[in-house]
N, C-alpha and C. Protein backbone atom coordinates (compact mmCIF):
# COMPACT_ATOMS: atom_id res chain seq x y z
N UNK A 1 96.06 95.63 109.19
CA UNK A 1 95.91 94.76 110.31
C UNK A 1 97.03 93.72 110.37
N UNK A 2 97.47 93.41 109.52
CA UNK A 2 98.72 92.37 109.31
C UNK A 2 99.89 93.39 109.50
N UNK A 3 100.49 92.30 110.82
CA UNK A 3 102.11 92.83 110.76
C UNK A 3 102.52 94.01 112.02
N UNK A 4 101.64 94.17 112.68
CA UNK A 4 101.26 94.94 113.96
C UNK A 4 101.18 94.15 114.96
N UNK A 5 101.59 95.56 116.36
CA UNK A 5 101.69 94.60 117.50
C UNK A 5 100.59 95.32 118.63
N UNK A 6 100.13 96.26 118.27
CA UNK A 6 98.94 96.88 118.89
C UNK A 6 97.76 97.66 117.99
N UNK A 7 96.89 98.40 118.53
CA UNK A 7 96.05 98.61 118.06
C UNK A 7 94.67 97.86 118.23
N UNK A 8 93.59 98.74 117.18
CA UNK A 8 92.09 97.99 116.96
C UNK A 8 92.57 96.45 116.26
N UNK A 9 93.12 96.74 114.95
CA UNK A 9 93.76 95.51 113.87
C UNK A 9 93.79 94.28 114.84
N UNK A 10 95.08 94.95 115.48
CA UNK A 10 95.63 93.70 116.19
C UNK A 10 94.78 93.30 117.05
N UNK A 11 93.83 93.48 118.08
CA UNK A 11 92.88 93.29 119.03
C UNK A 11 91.91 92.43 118.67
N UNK A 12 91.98 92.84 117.36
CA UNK A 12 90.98 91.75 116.53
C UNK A 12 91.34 90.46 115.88
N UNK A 13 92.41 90.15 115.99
CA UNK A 13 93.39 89.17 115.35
C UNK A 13 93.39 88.91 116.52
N UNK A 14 93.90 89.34 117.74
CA UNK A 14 94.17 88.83 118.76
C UNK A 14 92.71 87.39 119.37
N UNK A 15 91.66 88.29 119.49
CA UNK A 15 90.44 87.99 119.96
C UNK A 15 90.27 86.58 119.20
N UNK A 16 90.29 86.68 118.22
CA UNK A 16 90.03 85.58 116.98
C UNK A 16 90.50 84.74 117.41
N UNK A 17 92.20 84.93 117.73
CA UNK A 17 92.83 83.61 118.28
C UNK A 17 92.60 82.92 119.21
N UNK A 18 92.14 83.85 120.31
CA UNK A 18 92.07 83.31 121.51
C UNK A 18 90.49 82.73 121.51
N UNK A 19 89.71 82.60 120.15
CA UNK A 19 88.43 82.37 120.65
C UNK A 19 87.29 83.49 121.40
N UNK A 20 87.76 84.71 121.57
CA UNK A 20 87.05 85.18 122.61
C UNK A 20 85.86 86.25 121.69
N UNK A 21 85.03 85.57 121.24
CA UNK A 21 84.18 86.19 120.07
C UNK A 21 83.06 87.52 120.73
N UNK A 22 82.99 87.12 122.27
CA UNK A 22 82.51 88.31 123.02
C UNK A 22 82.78 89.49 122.12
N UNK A 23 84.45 89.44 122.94
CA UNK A 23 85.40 90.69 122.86
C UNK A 23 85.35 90.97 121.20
N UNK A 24 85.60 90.52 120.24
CA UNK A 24 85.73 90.32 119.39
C UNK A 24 84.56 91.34 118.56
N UNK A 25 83.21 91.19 119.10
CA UNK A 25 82.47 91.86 118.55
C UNK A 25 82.39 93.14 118.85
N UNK A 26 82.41 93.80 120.31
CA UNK A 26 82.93 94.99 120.82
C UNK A 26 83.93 95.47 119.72
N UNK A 27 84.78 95.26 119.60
CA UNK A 27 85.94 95.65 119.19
C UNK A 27 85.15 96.10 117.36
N UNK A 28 84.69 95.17 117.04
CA UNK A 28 83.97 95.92 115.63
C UNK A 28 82.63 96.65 115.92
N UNK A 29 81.98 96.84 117.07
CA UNK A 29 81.19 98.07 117.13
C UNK A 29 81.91 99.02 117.38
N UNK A 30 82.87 99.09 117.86
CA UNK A 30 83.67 100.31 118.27
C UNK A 30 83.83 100.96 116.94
N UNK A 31 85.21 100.13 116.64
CA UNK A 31 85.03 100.55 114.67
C UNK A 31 83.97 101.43 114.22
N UNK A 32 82.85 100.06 114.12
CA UNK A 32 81.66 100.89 113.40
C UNK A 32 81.33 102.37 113.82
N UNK A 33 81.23 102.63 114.98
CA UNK A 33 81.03 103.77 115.91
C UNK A 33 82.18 104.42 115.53
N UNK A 34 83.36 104.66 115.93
CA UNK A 34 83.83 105.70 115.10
C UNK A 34 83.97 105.69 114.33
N UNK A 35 83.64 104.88 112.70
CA UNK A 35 82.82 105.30 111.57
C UNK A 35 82.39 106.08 111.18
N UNK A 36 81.18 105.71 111.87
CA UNK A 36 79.67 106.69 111.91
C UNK A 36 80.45 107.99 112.45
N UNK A 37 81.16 107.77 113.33
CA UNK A 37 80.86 109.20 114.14
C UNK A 37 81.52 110.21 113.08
N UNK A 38 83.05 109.83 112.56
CA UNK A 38 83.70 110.88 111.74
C UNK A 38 83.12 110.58 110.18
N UNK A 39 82.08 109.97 109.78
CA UNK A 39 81.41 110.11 108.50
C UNK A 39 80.15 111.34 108.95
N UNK A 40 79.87 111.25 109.89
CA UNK A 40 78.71 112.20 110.30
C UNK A 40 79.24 114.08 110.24
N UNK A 41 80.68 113.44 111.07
CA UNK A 41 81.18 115.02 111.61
C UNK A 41 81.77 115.38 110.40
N UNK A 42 81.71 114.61 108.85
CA UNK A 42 82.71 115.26 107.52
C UNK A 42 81.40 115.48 106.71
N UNK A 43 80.19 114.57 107.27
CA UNK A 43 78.74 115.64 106.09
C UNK A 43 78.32 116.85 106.86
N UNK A 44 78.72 116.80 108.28
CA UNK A 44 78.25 118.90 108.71
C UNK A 44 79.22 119.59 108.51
N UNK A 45 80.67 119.02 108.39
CA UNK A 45 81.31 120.21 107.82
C UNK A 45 81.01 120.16 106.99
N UNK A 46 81.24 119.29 105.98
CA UNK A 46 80.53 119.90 104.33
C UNK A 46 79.60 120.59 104.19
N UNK A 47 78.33 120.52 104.84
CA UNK A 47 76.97 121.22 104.69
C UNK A 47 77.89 122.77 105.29
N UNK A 48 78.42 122.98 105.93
CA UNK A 48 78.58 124.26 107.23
C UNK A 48 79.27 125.11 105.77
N UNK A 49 80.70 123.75 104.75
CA UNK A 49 81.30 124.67 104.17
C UNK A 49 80.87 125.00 103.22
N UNK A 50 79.10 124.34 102.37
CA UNK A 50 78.65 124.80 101.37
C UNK A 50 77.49 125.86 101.50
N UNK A 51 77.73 125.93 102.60
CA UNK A 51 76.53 126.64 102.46
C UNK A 51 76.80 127.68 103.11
N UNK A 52 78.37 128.32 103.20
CA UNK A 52 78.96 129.50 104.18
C UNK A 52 79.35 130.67 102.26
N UNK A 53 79.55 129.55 101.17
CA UNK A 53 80.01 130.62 100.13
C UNK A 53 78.99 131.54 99.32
């Protein structure tokens, strides 16, 4: 997040500065959400690839 001029990182640094704690929180559900989403989609491939041998 340090040392960037776009991105999630920066959006969030950005937000901070400007006070705008709305935006600010969006911006870390998003995160969280694609999180979740590619921690979800790497335990069904795993299940798909253990259980294909």
């Amino acid at each position: 997040m340090l040392g960037v001029r776009a991105g999630l990182g920066y959006y969030i640094l950005d937000t901070r500065d400007r006070l705008a704690y709305s935006e600010l929180l969006s911006v870390i559900i998003i995160i969280g959400a694609i999180g979740y989403g590619l921690d979800l989609a790497f335990r069904l491939a795993d299940q798909y690839w253990k259980h294909e041998r």
